[in-house]
N, C-alpha and C. Protein backbone atom coordinates (compact mmCIF):
# COMPACT_ATOMS: atom_id res chain seq x y z
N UNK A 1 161.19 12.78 -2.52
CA UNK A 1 161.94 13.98 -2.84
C UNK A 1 163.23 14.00 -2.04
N UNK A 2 164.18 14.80 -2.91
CA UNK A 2 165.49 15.09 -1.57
C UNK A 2 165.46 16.48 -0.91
N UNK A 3 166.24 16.43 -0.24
CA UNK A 3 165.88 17.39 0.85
C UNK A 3 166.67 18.60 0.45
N UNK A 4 167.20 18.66 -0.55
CA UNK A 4 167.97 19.79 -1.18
C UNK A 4 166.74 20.30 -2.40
N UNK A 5 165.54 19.85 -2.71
CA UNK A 5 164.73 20.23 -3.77
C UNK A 5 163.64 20.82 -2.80
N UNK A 6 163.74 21.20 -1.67
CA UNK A 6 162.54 21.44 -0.74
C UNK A 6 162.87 22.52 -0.04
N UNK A 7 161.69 23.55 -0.79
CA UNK A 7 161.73 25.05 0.38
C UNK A 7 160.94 25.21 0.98
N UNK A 8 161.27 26.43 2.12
CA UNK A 8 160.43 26.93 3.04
C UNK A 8 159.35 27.94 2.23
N UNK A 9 158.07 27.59 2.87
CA UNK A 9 156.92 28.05 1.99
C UNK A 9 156.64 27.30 0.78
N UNK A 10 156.97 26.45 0.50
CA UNK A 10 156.33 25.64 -1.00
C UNK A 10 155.16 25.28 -0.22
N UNK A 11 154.77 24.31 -0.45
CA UNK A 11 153.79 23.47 -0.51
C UNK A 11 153.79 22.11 -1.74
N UNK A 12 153.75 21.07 -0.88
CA UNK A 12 153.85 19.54 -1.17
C UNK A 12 152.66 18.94 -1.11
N UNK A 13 152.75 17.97 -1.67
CA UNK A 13 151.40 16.56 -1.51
C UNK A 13 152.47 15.81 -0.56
N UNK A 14 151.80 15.45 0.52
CA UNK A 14 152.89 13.99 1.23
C UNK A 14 151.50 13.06 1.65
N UNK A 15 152.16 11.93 2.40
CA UNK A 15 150.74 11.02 3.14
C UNK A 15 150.83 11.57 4.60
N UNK A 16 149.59 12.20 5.20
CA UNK A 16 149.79 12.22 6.48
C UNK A 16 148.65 11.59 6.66
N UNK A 17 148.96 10.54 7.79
CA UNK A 17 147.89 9.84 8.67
C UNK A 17 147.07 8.84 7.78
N UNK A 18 147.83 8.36 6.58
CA UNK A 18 147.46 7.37 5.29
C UNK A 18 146.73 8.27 4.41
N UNK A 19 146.69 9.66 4.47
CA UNK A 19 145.80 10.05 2.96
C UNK A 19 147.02 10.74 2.98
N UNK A 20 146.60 11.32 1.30
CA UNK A 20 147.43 11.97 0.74
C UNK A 20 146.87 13.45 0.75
N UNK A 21 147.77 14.27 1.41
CA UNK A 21 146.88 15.81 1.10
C UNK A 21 148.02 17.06 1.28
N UNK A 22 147.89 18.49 1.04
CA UNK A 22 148.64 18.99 0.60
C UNK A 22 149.01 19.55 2.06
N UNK A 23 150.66 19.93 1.99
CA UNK A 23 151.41 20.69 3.35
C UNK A 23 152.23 21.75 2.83
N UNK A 24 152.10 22.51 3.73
CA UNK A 24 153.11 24.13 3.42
C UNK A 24 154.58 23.68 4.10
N UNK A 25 155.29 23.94 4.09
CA UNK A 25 156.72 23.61 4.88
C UNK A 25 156.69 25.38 5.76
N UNK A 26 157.20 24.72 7.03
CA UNK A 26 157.37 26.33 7.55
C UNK A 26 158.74 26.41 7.98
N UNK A 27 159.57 24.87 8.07
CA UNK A 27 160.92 25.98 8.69
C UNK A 27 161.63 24.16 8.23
N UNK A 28 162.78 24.61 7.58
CA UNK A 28 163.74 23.39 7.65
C UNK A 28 164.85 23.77 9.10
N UNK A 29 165.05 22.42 9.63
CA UNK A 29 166.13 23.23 10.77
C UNK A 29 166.79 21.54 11.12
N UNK A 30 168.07 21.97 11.79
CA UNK A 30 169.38 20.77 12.24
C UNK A 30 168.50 20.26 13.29
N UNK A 31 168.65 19.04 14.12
CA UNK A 31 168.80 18.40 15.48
C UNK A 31 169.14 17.79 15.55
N UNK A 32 170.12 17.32 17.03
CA UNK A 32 170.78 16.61 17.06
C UNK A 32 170.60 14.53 16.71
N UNK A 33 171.23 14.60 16.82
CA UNK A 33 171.17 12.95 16.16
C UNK A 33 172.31 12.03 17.71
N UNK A 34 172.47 10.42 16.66
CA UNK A 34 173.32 10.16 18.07
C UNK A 34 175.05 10.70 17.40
N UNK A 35 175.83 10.44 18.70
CA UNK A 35 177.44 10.48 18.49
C UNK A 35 177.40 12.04 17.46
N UNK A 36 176.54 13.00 17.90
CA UNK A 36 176.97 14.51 17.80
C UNK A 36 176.97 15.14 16.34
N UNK A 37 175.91 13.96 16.00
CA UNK A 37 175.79 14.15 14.06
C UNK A 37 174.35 14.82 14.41
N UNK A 38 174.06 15.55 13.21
CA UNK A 38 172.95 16.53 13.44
C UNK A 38 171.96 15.76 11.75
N UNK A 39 170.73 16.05 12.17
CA UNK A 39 169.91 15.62 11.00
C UNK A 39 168.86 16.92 10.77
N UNK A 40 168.40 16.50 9.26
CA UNK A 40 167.59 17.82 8.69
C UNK A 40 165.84 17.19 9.77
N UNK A 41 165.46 18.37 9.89
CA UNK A 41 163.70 18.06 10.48
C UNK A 41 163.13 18.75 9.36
N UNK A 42 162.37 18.86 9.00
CA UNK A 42 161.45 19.55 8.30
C UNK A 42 160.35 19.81 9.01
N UNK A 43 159.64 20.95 9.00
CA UNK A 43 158.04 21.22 9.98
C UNK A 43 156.92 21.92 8.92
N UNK A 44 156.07 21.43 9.09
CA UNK A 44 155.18 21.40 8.11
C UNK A 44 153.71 21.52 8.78
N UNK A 45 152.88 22.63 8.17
CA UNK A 45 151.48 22.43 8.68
C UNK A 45 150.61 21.85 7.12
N UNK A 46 149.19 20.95 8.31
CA UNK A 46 148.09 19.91 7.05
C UNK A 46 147.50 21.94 6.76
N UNK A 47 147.50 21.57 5.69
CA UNK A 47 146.62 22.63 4.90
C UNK A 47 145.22 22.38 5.14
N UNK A 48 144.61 20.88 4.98
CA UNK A 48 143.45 20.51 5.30
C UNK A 48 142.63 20.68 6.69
N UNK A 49 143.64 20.16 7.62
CA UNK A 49 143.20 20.07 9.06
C UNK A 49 144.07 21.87 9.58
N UNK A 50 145.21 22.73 9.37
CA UNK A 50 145.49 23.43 10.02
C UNK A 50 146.78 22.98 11.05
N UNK A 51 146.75 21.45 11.15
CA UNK A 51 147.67 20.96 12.23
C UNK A 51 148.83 20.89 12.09
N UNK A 52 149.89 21.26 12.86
CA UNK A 52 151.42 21.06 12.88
C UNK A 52 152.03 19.70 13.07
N UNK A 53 153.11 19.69 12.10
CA UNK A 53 153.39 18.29 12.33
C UNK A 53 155.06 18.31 12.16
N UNK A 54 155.94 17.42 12.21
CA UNK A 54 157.19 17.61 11.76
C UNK A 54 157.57 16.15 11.02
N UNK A 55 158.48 16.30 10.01
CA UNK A 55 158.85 15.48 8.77
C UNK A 55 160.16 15.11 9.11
N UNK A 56 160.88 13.73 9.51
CA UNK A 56 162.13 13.74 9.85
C UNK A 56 162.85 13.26 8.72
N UNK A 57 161.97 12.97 7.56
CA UNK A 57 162.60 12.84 6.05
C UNK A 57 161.83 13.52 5.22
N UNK A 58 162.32 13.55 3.89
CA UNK A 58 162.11 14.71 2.76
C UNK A 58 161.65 13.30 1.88
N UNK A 59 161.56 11.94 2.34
CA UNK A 59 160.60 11.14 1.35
C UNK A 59 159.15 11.27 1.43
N UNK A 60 159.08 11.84 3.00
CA UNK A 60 157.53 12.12 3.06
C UNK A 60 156.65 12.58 1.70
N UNK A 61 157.26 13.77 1.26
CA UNK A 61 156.53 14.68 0.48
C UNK A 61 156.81 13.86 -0.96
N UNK A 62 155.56 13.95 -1.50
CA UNK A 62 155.58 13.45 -2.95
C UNK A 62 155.93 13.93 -4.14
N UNK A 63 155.48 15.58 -4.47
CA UNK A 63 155.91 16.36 -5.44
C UNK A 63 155.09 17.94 -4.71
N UNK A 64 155.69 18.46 -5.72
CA UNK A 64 154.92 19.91 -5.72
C UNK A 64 153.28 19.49 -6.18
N UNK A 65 152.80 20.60 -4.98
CA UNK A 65 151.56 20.69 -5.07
C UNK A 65 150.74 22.07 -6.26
N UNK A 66 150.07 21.46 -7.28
CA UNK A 66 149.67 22.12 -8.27
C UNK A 66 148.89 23.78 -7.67
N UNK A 67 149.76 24.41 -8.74
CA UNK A 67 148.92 26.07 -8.18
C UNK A 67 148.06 26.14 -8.88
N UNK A 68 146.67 26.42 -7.92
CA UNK A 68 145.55 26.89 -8.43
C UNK A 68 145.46 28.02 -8.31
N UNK A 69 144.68 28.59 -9.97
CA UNK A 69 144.41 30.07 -9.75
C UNK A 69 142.76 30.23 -9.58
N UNK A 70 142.35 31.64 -8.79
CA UNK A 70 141.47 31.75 -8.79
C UNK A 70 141.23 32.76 -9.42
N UNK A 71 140.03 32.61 -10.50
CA UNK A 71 139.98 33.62 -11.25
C UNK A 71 138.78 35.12 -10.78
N UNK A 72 138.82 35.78 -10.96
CA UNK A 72 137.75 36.99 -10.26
C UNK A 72 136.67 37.18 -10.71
């Protein structure tokens, strides 16, 4: 994916830790880089495990993650 098709609060399929499983995005934000150029981070928690992690590319994520409804 590019990093201009990716919001805060979606939720993605990416690979973390070699499986594939679904992540919420919680905050896109700048840091610095070398010679005063700044790069995108992306931060993202595993939906599965709960754990925080951060994405220093937007190839991580594979596509949108399918909405399930639950019905009542």
């Amino acid at each position: 994916m590019k990093i201009a098709d990716v919001q805060v609060g979606g939720r993605y399929i990416a690979r973390v830790s070699g499986v594939l499983t679904t992540v919420r995005v919680l905050a896109m934000r700048e840091t610095a880089a070398f010679n005063g150029a700044s790069r995108s981070v992306i931060d993202v928690v595993n939906e599965r495990t709960g754990r925080r992690t951060t994405f220093r590319s937007a190839a991580r994520l594979r596509r949108p993650a399918a909405e399930t409804r639950k019905e009542p």
